[in-house]
N, C-alpha and C. Protein backbone atom coordinates (compact mmCIF):
# COMPACT_ATOMS: atom_id res chain seq x y z
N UNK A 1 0.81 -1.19 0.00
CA UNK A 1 0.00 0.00 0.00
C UNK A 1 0.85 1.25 0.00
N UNK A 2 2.40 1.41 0.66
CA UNK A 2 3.03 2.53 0.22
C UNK A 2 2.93 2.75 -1.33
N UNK A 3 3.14 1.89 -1.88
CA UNK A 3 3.33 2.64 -3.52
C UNK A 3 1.48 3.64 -3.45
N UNK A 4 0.34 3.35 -3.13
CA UNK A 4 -0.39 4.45 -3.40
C UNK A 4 0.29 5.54 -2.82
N UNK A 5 0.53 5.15 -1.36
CA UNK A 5 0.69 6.74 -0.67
C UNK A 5 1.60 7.35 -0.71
N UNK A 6 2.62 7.13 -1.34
CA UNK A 6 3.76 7.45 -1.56
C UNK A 6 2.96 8.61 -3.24
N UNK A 7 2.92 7.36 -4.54
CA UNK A 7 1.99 7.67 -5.36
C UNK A 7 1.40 9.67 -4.62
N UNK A 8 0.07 9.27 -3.87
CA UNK A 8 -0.60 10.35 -3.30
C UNK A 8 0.58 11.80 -2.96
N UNK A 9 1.07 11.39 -2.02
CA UNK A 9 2.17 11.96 -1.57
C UNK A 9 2.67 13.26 -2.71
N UNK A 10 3.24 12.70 -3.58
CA UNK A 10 3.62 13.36 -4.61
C UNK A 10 2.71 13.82 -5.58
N UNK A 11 1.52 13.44 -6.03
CA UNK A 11 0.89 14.27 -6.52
C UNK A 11 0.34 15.57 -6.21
N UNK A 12 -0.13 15.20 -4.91
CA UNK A 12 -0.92 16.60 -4.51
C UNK A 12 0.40 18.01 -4.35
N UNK A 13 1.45 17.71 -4.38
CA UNK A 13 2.42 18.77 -4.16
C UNK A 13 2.43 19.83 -5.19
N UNK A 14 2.00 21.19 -5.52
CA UNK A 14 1.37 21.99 -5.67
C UNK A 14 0.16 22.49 -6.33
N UNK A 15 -0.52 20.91 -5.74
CA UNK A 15 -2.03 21.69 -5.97
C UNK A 15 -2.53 22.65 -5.00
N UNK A 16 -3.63 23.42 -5.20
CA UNK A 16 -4.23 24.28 -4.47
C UNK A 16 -5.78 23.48 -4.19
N UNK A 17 -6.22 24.20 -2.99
CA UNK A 17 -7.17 23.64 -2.64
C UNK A 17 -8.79 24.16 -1.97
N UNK A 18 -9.33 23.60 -2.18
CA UNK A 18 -10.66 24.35 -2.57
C UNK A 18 -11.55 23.38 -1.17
N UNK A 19 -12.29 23.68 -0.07
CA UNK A 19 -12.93 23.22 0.54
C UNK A 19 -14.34 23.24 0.45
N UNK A 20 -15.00 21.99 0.61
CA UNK A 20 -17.43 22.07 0.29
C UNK A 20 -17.58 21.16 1.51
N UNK A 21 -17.93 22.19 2.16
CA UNK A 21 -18.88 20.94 2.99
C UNK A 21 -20.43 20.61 2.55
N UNK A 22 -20.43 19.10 2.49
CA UNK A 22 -21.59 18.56 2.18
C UNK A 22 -22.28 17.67 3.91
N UNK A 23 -23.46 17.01 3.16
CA UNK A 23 -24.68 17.13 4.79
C UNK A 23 -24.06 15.99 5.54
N UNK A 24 -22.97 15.04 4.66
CA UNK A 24 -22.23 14.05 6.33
C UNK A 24 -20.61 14.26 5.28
N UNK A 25 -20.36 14.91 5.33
CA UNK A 25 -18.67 14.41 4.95
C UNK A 25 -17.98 16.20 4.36
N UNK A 26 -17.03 16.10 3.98
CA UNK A 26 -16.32 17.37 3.97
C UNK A 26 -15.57 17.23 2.57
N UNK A 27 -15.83 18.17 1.13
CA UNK A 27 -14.76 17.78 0.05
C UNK A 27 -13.19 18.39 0.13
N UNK A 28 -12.57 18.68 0.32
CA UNK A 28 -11.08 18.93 -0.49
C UNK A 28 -10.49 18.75 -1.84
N UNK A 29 -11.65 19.57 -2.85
CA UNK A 29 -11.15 19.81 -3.90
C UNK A 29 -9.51 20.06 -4.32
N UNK A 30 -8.41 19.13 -4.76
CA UNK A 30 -7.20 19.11 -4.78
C UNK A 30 -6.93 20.06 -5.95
N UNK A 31 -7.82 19.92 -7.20
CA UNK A 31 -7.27 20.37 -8.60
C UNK A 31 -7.04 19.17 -9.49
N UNK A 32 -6.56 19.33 -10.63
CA UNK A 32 -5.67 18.54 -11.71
C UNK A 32 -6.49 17.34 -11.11
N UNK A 33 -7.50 17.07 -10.52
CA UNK A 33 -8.82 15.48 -10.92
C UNK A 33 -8.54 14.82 -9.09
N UNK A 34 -8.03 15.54 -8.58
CA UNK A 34 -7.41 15.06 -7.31
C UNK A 34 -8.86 15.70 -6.09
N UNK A 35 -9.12 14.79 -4.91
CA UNK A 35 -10.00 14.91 -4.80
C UNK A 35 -9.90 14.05 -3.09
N UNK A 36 -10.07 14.64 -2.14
CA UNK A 36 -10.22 13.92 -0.46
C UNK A 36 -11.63 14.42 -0.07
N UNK A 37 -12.25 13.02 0.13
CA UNK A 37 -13.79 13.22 0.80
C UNK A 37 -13.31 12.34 2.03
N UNK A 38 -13.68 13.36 2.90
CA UNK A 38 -13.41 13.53 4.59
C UNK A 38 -15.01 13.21 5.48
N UNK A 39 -14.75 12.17 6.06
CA UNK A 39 -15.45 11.84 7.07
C UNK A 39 -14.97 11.41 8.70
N UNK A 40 -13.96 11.86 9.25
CA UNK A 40 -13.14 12.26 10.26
C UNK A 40 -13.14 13.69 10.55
N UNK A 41 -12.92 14.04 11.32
CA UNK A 41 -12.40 15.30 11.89
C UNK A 41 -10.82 15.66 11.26
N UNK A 42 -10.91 17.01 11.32
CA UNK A 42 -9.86 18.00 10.68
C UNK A 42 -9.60 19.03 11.12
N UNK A 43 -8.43 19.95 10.94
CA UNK A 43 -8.15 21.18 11.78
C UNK A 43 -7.02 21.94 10.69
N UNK A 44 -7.42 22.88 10.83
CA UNK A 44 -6.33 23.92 9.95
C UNK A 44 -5.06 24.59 11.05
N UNK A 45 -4.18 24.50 10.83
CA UNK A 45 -3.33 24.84 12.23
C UNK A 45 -2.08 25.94 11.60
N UNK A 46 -1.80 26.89 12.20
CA UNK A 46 -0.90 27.84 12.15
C UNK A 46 0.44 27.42 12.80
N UNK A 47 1.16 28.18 12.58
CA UNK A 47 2.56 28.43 13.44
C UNK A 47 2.20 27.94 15.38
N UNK A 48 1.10 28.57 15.46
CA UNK A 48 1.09 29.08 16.46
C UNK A 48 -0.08 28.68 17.57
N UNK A 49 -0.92 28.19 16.79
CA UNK A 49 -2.81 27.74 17.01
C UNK A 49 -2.86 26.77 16.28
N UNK A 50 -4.33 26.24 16.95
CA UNK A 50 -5.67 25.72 15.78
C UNK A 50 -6.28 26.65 15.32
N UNK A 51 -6.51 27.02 13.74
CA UNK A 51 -7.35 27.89 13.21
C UNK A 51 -8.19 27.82 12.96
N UNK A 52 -8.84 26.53 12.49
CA UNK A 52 -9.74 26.41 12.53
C UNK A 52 -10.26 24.41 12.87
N UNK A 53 -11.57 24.51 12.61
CA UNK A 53 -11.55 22.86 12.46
C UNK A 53 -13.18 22.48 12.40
N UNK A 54 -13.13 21.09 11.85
CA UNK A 54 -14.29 20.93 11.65
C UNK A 54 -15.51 21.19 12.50
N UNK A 55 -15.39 20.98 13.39
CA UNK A 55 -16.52 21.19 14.79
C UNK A 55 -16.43 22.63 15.26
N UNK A 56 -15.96 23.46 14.75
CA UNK A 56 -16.13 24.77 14.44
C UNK A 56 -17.36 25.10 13.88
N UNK A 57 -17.82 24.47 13.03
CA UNK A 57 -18.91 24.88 11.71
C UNK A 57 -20.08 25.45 12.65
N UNK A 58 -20.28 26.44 11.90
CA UNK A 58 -21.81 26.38 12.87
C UNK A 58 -22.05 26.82 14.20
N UNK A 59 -20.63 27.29 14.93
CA UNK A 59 -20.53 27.19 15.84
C UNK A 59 -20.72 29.24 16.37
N UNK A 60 -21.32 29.20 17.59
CA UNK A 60 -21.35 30.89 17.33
C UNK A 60 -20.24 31.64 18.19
N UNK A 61 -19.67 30.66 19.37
CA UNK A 61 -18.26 31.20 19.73
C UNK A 61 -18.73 32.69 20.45
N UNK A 62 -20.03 33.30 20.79
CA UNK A 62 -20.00 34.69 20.90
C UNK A 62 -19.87 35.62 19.95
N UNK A 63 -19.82 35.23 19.26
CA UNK A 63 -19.45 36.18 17.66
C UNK A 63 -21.01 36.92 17.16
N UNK A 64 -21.01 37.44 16.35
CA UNK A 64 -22.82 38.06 15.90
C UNK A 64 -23.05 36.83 14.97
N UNK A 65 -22.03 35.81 14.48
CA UNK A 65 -22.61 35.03 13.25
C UNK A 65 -22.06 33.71 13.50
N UNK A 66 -23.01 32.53 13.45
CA UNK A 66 -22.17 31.30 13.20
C UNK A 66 -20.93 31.12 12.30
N UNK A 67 -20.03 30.32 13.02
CA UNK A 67 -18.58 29.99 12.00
C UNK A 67 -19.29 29.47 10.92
N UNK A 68 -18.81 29.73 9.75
CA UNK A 68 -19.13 29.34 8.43
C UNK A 68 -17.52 28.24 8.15
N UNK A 69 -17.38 27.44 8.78
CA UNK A 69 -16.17 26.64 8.40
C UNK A 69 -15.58 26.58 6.92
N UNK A 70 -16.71 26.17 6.26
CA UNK A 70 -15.99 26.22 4.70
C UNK A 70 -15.52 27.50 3.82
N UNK A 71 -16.60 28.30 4.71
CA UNK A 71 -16.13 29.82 3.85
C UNK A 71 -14.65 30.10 4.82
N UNK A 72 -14.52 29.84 5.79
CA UNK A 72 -13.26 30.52 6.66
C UNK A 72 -12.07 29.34 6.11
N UNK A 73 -12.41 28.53 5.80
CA UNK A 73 -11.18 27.35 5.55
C UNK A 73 -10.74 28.12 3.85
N UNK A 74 -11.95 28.49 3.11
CA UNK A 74 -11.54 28.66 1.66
C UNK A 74 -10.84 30.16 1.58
N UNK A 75 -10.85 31.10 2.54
CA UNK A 75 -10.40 32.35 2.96
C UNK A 75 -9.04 32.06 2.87
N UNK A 76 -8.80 30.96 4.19
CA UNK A 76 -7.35 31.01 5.05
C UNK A 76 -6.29 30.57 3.90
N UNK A 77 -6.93 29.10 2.78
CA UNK A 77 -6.15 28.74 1.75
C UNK A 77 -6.06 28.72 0.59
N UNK A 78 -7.00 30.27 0.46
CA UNK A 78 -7.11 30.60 -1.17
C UNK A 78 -5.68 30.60 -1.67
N UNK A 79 -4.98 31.61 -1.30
CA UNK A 79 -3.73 31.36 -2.39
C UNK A 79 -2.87 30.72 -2.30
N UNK A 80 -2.86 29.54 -1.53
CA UNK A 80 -1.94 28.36 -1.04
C UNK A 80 -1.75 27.50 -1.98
N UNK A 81 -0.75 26.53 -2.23
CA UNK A 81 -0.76 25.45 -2.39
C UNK A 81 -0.44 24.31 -1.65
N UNK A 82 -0.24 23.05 -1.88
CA UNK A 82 0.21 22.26 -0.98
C UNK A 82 2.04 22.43 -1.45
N UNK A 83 2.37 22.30 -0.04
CA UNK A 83 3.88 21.96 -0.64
C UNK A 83 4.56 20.67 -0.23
N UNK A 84 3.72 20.16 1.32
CA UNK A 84 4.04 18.08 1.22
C UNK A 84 2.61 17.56 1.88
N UNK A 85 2.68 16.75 1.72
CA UNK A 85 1.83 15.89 2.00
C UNK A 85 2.72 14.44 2.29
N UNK A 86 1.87 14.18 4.28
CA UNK A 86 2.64 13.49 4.50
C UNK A 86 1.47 12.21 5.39
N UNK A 87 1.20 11.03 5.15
CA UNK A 87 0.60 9.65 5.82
C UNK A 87 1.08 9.10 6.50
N UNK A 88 0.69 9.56 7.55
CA UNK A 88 0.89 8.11 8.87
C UNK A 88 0.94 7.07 8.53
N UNK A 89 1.66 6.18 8.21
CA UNK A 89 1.48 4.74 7.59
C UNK A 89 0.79 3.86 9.03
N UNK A 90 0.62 4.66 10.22
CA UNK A 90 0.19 3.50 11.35
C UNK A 90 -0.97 3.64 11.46
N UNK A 91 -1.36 5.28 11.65
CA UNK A 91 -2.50 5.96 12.02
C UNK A 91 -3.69 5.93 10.45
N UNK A 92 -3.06 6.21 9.53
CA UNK A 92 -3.38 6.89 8.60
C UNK A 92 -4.11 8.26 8.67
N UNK A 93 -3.38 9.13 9.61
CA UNK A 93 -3.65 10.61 10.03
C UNK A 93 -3.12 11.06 8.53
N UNK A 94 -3.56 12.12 7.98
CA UNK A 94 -2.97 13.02 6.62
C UNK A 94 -2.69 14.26 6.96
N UNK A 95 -1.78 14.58 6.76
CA UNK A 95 -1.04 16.41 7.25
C UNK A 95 -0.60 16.94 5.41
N UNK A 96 -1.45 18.07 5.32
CA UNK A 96 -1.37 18.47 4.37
C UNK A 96 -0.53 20.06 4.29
N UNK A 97 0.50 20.06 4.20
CA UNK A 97 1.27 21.26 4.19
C UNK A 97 1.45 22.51 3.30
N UNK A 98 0.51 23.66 3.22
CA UNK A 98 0.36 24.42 2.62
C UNK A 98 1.78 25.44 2.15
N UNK A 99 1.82 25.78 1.51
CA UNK A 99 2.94 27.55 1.25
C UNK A 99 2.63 28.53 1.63
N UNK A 100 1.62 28.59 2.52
CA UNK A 100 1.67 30.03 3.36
C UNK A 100 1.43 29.54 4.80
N UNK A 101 2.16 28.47 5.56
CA UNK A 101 2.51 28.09 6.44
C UNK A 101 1.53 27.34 7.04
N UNK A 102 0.49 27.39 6.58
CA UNK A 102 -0.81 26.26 7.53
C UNK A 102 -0.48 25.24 7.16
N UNK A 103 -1.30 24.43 8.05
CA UNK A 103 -1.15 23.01 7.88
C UNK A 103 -2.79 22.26 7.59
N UNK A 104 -3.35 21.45 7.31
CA UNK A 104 -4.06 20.59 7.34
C UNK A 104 -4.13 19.20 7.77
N UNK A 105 -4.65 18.90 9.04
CA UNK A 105 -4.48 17.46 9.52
C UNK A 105 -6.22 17.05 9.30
N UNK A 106 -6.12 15.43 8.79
CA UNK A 106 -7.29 14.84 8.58
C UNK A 106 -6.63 13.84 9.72
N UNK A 107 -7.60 13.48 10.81
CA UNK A 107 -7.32 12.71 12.20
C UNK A 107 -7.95 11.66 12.09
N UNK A 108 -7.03 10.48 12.02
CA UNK A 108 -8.75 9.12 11.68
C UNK A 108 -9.04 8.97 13.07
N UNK A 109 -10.15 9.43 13.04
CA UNK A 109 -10.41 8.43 14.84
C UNK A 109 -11.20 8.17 15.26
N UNK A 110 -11.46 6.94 14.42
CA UNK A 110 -12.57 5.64 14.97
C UNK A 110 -11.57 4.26 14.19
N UNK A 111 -11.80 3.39 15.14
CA UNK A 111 -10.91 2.11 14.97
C UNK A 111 -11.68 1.53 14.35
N UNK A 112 -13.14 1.43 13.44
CA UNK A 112 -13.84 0.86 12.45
C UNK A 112 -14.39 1.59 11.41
N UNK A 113 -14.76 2.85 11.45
CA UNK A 113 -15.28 3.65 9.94
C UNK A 113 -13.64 4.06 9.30
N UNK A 114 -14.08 4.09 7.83
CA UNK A 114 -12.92 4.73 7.43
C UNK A 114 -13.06 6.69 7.05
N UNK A 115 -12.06 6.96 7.67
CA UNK A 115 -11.69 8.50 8.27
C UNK A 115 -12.23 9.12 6.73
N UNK A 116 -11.17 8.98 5.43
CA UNK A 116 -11.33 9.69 4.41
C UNK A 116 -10.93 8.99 3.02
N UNK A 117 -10.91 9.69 1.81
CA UNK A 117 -10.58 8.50 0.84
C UNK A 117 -10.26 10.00 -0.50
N UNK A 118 -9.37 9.63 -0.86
CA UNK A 118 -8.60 10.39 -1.85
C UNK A 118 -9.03 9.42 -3.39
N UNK A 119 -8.81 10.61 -4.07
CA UNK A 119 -9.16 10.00 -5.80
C UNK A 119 -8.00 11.10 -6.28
N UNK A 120 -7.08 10.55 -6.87
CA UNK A 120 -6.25 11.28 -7.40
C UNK A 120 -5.32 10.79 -8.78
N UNK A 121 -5.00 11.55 -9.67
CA UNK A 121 -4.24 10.90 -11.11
C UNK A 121 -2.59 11.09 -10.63
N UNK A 122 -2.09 10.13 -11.31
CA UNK A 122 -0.52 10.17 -10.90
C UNK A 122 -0.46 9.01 -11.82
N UNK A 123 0.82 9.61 -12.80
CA UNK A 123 1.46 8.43 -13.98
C UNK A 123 0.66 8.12 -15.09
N UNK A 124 -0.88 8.77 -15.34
CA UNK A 124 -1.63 8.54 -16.29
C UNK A 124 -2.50 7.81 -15.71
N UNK A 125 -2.49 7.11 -14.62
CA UNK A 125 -3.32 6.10 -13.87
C UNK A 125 -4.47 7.17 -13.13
N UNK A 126 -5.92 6.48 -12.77
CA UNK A 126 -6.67 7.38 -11.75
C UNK A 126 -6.74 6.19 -10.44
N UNK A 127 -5.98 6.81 -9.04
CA UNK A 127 -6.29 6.18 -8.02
C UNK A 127 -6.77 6.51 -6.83
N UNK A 128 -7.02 5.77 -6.22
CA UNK A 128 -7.93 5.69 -5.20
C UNK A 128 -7.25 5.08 -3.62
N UNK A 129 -7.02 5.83 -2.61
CA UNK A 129 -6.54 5.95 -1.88
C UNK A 129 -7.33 6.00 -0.35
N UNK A 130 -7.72 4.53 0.31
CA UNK A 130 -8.68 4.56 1.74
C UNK A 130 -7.82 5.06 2.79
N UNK A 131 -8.17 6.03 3.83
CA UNK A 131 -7.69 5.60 5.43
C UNK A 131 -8.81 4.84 5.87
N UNK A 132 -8.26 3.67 6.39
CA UNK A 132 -8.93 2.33 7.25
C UNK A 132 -9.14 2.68 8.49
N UNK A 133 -10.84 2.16 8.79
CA UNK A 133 -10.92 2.22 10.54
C UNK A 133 -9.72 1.49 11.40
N UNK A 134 -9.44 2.25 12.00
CA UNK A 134 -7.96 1.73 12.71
C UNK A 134 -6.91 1.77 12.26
N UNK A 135 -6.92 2.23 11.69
CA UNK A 135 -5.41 2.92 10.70
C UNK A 135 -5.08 1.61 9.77
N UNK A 136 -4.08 2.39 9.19
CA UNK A 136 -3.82 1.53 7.51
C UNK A 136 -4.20 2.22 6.48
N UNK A 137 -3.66 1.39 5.13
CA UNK A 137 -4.67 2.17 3.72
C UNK A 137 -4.67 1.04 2.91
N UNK A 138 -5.63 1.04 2.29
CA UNK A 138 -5.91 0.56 1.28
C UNK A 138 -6.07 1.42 0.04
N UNK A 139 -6.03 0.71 -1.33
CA UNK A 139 -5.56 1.59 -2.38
C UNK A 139 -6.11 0.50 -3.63
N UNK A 140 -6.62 1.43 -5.07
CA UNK A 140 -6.41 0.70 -5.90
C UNK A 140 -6.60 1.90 -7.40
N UNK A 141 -6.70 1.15 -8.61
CA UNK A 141 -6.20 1.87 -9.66
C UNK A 141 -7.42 1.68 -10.52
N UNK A 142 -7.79 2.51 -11.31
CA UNK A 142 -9.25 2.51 -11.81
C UNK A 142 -8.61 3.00 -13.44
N UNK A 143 -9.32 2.56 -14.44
CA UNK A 143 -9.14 2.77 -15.92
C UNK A 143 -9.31 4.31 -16.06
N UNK A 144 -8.44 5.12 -16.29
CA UNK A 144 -8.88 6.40 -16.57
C UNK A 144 -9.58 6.32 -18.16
N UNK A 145 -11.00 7.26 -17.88
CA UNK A 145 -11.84 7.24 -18.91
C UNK A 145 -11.18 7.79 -20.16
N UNK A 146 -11.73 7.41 -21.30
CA UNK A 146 -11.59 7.78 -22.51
C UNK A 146 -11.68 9.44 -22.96
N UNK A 147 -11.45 10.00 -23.82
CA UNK A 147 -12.06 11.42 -24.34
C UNK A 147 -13.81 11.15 -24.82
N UNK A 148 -14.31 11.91 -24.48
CA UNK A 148 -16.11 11.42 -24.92
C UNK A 148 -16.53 10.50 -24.12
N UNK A 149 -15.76 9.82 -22.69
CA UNK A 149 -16.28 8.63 -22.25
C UNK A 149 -17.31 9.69 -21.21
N UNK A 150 -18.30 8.65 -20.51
CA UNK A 150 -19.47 9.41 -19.80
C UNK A 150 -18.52 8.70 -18.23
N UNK A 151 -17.30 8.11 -17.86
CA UNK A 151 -17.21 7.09 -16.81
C UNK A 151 -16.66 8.28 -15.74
N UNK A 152 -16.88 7.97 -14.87
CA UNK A 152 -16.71 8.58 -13.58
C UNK A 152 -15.47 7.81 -13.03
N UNK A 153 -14.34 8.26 -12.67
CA UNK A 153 -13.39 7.56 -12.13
C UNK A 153 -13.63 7.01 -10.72
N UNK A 154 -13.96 8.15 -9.75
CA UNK A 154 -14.33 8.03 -8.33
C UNK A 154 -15.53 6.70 -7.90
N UNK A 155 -16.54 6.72 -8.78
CA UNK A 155 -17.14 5.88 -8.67
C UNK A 155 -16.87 4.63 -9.26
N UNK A 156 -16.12 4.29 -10.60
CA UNK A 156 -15.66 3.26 -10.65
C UNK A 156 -16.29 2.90 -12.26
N UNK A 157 -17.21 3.81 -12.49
CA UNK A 157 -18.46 3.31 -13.87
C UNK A 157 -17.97 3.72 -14.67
């Protein structure tokens, strides 16, 4: 399973990244077909703090307005890119390392659901990349579609 994450690893290194939260899971639009749907907890982290994080959303903190998590996450890393990306091979925790110094950690933590799952191209190949309940990954490689094809890589059709 290193050759995916390794694979992963190196692709995402300067994509930029685009955050959607949807009604149970979280996207991380990568760019260039690359793609982490998040169902774990996550945190955007500074030098210095947590900046933000998922259980933020919604949250009113005293403020006049609920945290809007996705709008404050797409603020903090509009003009970022990634510059490493690095997998726990035990945990399968993901730390995503931006160029304007934040960080992104995806935290697996439940020892039976799986945390998150990456779809990403690397070598001409489209793959697919699990964190496992209880850490680990699983991984596999899907036919990248044709020109004119209707196939969805992520899903597999």
């Amino acid at each position: 399973m290193d050759d995916y994450a390794l694979a992963f690893e190196a692709a995402v290194a300067g994509c930029a990244c685009r955050v959607e939260r949807r009604d149970s899971d979280w996207v991380f639009d990568l760019g260039r077909g690359g793609r982490l749907t998040v169902r774990s907890h996550w945190r955007l982290v500074s030098a210095d703090r947590i900046t933000l994080t998922d259980d933020d959303d919604e949250q009113l903190f005293g403020l006049p307005e609920p945290v809007n998590a996705e709008a404050v996450a797409n603020e903090l890393i509009a003009k970022a890119t990634v510059s490493q990306a690095v997998i726990d091979r035990v945990t399968a925790d993901l730390r995503l390392q931006f160029s304007n110094g934040l960080r992104l950690d995806l935290i697996n933590n439940s020892s039976g659901y799986e945390a998150w799952q990456a779809s990403f191209g690397y070598g001409g190949d489209a793959l697919c990349l699990v964190a496992l309940g209880g850490g680990g990954l699983t991984g596999w490689s899907h036919a990248r579609p044709s020109a004119g094809s209707d196939s969805d890589p992520e899903s597999g059709t």
